[in-house]
N, C-alpha and C. Protein backbone atom coordinates (compact mmCIF):
# COMPACT_ATOMS: atom_id res chain seq x y z
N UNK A 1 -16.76 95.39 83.77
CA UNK A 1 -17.17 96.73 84.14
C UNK A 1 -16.01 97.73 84.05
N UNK A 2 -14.79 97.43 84.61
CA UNK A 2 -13.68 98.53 84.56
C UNK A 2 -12.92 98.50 83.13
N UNK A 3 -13.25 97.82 82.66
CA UNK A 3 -12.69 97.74 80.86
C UNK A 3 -10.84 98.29 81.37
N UNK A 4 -10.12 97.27 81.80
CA UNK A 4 -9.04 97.59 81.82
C UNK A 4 -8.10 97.34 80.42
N UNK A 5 -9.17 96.84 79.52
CA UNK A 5 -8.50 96.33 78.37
C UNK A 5 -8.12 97.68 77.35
N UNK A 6 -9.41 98.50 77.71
CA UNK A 6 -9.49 99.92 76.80
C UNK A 6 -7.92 100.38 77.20
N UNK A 7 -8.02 100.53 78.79
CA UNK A 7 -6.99 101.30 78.97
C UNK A 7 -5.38 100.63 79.11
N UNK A 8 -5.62 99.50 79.19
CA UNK A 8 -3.64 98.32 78.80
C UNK A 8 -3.74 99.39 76.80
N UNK A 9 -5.14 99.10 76.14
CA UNK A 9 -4.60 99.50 74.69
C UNK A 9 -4.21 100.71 74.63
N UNK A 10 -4.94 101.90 75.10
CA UNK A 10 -4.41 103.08 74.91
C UNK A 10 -3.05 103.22 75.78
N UNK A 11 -2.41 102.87 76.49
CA UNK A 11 -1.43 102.78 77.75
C UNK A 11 -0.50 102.36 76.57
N UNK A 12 -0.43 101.34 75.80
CA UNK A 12 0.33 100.87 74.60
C UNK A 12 0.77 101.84 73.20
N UNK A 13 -0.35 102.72 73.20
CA UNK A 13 -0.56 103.84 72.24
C UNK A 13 0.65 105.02 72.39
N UNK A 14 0.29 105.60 74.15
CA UNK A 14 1.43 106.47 74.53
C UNK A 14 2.25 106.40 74.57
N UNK A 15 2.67 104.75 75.20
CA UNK A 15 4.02 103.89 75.07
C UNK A 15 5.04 104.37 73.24
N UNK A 16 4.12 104.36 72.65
CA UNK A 16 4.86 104.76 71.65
C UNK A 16 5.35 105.85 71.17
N UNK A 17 4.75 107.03 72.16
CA UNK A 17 6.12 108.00 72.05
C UNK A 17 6.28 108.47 73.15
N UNK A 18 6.21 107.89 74.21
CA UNK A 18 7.08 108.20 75.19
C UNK A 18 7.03 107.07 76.41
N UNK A 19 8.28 107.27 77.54
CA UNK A 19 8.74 106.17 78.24
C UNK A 19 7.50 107.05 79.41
N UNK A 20 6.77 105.97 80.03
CA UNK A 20 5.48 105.79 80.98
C UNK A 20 5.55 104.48 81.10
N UNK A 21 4.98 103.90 82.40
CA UNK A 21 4.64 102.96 83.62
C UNK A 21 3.17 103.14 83.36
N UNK A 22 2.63 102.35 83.50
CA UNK A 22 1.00 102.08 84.26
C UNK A 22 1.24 101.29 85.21
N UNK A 23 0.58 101.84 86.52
CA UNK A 23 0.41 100.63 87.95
C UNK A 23 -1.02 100.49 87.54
N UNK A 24 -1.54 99.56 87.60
CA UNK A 24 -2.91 98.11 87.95
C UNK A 24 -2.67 98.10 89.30
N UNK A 25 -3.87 98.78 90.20
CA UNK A 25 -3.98 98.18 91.59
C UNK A 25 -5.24 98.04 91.99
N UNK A 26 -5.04 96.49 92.60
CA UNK A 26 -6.44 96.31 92.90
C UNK A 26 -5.88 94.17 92.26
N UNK A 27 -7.05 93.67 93.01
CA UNK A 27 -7.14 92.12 91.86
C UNK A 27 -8.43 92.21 91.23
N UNK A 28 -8.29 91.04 90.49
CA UNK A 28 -9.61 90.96 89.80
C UNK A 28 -9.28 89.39 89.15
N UNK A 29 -10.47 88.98 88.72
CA UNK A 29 -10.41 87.71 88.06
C UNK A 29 -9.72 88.00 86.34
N UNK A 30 -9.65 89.15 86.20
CA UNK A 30 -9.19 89.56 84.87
C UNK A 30 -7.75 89.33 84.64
N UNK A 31 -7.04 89.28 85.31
CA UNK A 31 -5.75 89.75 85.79
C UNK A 31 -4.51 89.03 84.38
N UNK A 32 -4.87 87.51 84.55
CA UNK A 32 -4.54 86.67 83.55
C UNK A 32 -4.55 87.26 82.34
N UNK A 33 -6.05 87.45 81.72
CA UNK A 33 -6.01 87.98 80.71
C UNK A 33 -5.43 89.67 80.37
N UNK A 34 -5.41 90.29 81.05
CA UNK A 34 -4.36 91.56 81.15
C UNK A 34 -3.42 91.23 81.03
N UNK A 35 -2.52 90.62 81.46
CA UNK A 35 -1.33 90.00 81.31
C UNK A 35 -1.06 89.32 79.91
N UNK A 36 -1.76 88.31 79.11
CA UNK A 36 -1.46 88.09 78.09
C UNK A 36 -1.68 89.08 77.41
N UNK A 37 -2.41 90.40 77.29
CA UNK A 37 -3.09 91.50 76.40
C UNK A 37 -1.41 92.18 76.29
N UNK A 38 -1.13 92.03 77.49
CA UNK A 38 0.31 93.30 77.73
C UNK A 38 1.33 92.58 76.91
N UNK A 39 1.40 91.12 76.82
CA UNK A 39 2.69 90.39 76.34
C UNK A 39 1.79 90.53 74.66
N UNK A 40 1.23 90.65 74.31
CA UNK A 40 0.45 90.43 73.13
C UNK A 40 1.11 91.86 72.59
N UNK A 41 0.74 92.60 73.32
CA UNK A 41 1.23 94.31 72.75
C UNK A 41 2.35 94.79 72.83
N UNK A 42 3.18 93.90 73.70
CA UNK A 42 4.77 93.86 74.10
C UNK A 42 4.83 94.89 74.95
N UNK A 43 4.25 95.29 75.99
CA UNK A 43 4.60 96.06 77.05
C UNK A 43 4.96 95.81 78.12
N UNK A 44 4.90 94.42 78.50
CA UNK A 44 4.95 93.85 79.18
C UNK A 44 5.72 94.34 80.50
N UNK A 45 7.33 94.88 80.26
CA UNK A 45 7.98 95.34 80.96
C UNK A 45 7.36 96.76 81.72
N UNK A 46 6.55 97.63 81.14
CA UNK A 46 6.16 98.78 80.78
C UNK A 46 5.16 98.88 81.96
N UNK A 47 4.10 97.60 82.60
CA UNK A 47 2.72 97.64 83.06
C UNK A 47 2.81 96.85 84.38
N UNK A 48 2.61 97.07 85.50
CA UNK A 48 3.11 97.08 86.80
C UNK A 48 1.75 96.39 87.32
N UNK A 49 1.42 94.96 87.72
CA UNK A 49 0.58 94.79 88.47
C UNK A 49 0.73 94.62 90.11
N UNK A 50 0.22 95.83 90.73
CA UNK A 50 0.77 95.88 92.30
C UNK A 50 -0.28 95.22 93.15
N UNK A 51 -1.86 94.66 92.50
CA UNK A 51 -2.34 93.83 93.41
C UNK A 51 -3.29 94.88 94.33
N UNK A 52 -4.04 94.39 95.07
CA UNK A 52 -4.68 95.08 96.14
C UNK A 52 -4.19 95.61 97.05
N UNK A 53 -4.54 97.02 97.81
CA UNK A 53 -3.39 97.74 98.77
C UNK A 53 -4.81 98.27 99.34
N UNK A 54 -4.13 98.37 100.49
CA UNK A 54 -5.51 98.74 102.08
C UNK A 54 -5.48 100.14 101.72
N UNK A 55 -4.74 100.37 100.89
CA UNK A 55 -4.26 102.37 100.67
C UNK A 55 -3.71 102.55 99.91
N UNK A 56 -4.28 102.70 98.98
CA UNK A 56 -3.68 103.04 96.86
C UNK A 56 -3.41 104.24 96.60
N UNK A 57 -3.41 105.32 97.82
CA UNK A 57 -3.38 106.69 98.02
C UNK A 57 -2.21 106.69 97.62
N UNK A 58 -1.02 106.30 98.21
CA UNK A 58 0.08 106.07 98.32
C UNK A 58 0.75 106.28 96.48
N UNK A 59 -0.21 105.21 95.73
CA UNK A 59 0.27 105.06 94.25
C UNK A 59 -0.50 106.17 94.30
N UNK A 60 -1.45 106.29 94.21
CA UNK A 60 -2.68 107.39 92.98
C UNK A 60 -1.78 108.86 93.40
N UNK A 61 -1.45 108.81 94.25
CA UNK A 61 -1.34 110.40 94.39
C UNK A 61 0.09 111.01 93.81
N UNK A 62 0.82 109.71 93.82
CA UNK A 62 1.90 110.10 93.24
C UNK A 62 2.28 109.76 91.94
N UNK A 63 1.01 109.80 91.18
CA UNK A 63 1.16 109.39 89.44
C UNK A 63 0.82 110.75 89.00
N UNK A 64 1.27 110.87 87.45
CA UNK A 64 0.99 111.81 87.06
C UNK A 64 -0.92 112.14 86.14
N UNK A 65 -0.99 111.01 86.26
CA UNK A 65 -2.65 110.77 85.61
C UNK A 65 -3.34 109.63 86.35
N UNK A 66 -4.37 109.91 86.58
CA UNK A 66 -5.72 108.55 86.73
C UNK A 66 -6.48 108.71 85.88
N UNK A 67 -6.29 107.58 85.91
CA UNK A 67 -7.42 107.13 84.44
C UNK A 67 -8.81 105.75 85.15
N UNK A 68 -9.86 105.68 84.88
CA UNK A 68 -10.69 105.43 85.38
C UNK A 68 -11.34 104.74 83.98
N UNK A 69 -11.27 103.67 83.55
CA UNK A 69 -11.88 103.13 81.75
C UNK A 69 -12.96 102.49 82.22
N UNK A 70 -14.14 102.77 82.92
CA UNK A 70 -14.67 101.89 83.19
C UNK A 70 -16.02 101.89 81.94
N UNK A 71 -17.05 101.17 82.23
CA UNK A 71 -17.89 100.90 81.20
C UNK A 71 -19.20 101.38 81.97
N UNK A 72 -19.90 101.26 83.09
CA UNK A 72 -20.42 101.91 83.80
C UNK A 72 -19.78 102.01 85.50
N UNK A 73 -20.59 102.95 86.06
CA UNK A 73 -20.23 102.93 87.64
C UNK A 73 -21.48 103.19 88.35
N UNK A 74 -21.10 103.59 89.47
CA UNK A 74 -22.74 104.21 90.46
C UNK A 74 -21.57 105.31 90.49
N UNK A 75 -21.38 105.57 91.94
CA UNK A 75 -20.30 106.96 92.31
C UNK A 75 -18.76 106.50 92.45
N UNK A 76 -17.83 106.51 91.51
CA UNK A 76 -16.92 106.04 91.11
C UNK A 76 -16.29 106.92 92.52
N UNK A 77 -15.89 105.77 93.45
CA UNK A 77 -14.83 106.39 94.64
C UNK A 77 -13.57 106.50 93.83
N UNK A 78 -13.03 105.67 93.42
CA UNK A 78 -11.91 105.74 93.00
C UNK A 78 -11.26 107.09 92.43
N UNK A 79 -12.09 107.38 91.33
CA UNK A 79 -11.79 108.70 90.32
C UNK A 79 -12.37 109.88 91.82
N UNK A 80 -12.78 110.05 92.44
CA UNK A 80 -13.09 110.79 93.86
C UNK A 80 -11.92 110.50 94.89
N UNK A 81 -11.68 109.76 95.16
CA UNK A 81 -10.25 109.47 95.92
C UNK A 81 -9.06 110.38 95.31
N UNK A 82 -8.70 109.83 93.90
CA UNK A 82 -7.89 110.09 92.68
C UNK A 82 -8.02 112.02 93.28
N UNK A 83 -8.75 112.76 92.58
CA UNK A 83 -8.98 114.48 92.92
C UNK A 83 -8.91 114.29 94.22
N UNK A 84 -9.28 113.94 95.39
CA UNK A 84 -8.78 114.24 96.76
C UNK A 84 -7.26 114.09 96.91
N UNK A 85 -6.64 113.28 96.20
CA UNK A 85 -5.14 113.30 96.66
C UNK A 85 -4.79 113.97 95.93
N UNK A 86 -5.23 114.69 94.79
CA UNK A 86 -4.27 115.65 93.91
C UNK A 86 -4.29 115.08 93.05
N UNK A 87 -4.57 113.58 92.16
CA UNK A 87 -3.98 113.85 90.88
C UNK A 87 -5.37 113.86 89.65
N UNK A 88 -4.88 114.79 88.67
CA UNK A 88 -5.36 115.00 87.51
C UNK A 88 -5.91 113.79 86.89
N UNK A 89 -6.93 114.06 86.50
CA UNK A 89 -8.17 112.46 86.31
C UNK A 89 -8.37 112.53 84.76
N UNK A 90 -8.93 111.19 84.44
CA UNK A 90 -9.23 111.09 82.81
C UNK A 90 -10.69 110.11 83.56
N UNK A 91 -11.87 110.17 82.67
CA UNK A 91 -12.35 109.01 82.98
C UNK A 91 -13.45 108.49 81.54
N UNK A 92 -14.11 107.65 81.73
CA UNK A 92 -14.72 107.49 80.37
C UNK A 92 -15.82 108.56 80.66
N UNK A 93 -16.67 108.40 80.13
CA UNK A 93 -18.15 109.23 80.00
C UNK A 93 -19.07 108.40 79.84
N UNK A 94 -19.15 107.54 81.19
CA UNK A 94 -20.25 106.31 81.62
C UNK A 94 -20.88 106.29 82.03
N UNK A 95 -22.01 105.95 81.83
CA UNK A 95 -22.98 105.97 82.82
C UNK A 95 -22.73 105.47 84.35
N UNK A 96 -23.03 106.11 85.52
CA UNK A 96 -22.84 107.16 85.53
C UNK A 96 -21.92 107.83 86.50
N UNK A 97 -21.85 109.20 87.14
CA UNK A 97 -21.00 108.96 87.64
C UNK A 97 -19.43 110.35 87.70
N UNK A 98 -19.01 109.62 86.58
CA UNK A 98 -17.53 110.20 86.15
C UNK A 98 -17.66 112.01 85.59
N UNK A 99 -19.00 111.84 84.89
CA UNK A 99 -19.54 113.20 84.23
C UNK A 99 -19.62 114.08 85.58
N UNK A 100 -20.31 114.05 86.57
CA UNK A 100 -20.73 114.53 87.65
C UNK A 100 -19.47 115.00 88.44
N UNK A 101 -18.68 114.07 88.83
CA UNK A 101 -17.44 114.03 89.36
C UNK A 101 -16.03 115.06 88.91
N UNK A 102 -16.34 115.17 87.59
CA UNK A 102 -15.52 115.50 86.39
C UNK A 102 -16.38 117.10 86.10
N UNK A 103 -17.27 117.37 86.59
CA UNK A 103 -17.93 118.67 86.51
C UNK A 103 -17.94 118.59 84.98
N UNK A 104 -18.80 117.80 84.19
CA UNK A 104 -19.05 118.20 82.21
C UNK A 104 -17.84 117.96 81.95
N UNK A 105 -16.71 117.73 82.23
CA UNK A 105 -15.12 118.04 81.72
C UNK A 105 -14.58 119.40 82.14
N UNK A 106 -14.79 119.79 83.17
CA UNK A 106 -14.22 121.21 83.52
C UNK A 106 -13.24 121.01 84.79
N UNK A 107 -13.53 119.54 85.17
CA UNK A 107 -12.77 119.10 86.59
C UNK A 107 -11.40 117.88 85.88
N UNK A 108 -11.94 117.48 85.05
CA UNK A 108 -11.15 116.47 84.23
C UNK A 108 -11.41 115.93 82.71
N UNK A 109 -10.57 115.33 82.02
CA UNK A 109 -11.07 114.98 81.07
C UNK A 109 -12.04 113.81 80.72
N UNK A 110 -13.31 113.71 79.67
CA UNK A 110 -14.00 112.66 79.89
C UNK A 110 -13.77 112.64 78.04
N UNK A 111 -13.74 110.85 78.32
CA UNK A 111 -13.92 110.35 76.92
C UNK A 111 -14.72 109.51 76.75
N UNK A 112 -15.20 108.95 75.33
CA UNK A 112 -16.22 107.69 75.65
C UNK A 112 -15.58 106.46 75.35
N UNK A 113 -16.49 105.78 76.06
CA UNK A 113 -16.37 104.09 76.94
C UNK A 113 -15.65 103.35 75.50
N UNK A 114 -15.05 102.87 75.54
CA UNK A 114 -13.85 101.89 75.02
C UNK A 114 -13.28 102.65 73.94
N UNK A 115 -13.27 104.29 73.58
CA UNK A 115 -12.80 104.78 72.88
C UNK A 115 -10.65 104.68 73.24
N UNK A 116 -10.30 103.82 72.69
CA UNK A 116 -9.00 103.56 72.75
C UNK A 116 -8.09 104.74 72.40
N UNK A 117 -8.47 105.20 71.32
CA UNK A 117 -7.40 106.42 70.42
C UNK A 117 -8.01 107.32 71.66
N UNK A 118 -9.27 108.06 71.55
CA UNK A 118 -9.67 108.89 72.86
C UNK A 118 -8.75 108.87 74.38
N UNK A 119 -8.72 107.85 74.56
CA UNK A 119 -8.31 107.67 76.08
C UNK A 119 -6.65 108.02 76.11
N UNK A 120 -6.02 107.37 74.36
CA UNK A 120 -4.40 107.98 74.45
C UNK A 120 -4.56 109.03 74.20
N UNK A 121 -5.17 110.13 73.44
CA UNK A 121 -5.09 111.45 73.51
C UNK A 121 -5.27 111.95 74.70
N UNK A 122 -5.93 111.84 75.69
CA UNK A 122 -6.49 112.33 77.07
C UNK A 122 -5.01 112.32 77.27
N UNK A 123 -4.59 110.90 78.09
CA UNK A 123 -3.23 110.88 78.68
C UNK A 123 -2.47 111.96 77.98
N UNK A 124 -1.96 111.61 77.04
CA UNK A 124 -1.61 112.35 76.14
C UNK A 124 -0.92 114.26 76.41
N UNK A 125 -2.94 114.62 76.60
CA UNK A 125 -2.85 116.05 76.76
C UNK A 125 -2.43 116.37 78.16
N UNK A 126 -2.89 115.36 79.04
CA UNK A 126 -2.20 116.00 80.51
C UNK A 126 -0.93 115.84 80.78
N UNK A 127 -0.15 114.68 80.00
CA UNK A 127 1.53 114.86 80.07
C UNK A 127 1.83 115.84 79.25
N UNK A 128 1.39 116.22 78.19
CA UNK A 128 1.83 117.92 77.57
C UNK A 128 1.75 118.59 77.88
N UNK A 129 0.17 118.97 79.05
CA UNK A 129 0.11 120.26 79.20
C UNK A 129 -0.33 120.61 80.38
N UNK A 130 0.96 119.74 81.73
CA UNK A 130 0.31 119.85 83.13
C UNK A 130 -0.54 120.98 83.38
N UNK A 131 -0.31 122.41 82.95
CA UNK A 131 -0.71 123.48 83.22
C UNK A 131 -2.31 123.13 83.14
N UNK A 132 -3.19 122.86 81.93
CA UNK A 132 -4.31 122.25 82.05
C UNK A 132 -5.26 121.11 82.84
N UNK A 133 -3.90 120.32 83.26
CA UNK A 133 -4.30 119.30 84.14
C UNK A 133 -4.46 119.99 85.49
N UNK A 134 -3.58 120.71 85.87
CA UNK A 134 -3.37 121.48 87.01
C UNK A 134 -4.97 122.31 86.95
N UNK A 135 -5.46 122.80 86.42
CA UNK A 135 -6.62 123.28 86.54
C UNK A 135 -7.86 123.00 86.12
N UNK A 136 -7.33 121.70 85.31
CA UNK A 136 -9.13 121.01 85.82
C UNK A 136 -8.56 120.67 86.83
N UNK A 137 -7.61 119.57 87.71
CA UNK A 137 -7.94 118.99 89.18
C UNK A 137 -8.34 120.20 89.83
N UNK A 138 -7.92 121.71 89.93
CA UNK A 138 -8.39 122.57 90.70
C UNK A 138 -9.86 122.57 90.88
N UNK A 139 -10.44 122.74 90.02
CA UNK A 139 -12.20 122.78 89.67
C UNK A 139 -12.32 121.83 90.48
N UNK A 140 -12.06 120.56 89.82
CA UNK A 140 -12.57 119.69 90.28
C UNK A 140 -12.06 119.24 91.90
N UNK A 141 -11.16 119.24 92.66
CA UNK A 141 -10.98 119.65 94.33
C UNK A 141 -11.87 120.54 94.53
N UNK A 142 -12.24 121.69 94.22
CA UNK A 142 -12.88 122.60 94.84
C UNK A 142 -14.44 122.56 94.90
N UNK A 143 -14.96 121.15 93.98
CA UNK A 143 -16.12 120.98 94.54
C UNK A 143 -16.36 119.47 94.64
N UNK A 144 -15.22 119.04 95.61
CA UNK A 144 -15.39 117.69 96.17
C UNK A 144 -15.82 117.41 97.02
N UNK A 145 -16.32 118.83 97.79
CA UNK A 145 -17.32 118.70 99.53
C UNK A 145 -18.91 118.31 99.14
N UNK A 146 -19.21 118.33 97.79
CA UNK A 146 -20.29 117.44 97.15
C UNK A 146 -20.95 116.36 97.61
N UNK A 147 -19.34 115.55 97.61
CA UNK A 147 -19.66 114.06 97.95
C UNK A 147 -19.41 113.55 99.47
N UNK A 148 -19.70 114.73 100.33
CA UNK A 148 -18.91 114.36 101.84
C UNK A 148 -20.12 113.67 102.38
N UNK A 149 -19.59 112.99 103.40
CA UNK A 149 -20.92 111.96 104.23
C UNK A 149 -21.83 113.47 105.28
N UNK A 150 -21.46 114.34 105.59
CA UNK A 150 -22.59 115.75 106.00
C UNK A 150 -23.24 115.68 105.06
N UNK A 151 -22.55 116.15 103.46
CA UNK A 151 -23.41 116.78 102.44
C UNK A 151 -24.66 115.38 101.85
N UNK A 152 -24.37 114.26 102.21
CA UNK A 152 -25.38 113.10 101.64
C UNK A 152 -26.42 113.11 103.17
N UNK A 153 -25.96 113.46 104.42
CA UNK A 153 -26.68 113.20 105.23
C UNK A 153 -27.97 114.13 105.34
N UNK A 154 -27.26 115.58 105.12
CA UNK A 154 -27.91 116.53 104.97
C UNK A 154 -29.24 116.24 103.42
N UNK A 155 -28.67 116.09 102.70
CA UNK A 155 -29.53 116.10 101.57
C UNK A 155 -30.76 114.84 102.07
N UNK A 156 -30.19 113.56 102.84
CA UNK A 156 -31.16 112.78 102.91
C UNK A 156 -32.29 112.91 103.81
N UNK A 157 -31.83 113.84 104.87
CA UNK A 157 -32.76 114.47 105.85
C UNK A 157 -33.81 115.82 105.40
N UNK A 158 -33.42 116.62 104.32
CA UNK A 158 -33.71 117.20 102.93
C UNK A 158 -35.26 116.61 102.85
N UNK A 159 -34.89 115.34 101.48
CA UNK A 159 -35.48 114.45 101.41
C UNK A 159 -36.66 114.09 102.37
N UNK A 160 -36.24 113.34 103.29
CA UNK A 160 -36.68 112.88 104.58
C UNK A 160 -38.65 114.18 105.09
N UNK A 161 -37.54 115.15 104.87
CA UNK A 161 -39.02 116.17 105.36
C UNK A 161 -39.55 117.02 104.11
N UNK A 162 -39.50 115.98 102.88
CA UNK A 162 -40.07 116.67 101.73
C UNK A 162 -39.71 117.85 101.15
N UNK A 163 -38.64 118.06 101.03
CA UNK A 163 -37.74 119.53 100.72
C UNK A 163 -37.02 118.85 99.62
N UNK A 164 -36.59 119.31 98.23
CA UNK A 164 -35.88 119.35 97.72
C UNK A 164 -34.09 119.42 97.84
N UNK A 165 -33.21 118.73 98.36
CA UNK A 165 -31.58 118.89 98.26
C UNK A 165 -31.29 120.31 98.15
N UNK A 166 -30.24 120.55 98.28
CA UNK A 166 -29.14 121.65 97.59
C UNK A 166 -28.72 120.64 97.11
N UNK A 167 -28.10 121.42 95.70
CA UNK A 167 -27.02 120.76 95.02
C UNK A 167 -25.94 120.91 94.91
């Protein structure tokens, strides 16, 4: 589901013209095979597996990109976490999810699902041109009260007495 493979390849892509880290946080049964993918592509030194953390806030907020490769989602917390702490998001264009989150691409950049070259251009454009990154995350912070537990409670009580949501 998180296609971390899309993003170890494009992570390898940027690697080639310029010096960048990727942190991996979180486990997974994948982990192994990420690891040979990275020694396969020789990045090895380059790709940081930090494992599961009670609070990834800590990393996410202080990177210069999140990237989110997944293949589908429901409501991707992560890439929602990611814009609450500030940093500038990439995500695929999966069902579903990331589009919504990402406001069409006006909150962040969206590419499609295992598009490799796609996903290094993304990175790409937000290490060139923080100024852009800086204002999709704006958009996209400024309508993150969307997803608050009021705004789902409210809508379900909405619901509840046959009324249509706000959106």
């Amino acid at each position: 589901q998180k296609d971390f493979e899309t993003l170890v390849r494009a992570f390898a892509l940027v690697l080639e013209q310029r010096s960048v880290r990727l942190l991996l946080v979180g486990d997974g049964d994948n982990k192994e095979n990420l690891e040979s993918l990275c020694s396969e592509l020789g990045i090895s030194d380059s790709v940081d597996f930090v494992g599961y953390k009670s609070n990834p806030h800590k990393y996410v907020s202080r990177a210069d990109v999140f990237v989110l490769s997944s293949r589908y989602e429901g409501l991707p917390n992560a890439l929602v976490e990611a814009v609450g702490v500030g940093t500038p998001s990439i995500a695929t264009d999966c069902p579903s999810g990331p589009r919504e989150v990402l406001l069409d691409g006006d909150g962040g950049l969206l590419v499609p699902v295992g598009d490799t070259d796609a996903m290094a251009t993304a990175i790409h454009t937000y290490l060139d041109d923080p100024e852009t990154a800086t204002r999709h995350l704006a958009t996209a912070g400024d309508a993150l009260n969307r997803f608050s537990p009021e705004r789902a409670a409210d809508a379900y009580l909405q619901l509840a007495a046959g009324n249509t949501p706000d959106r």
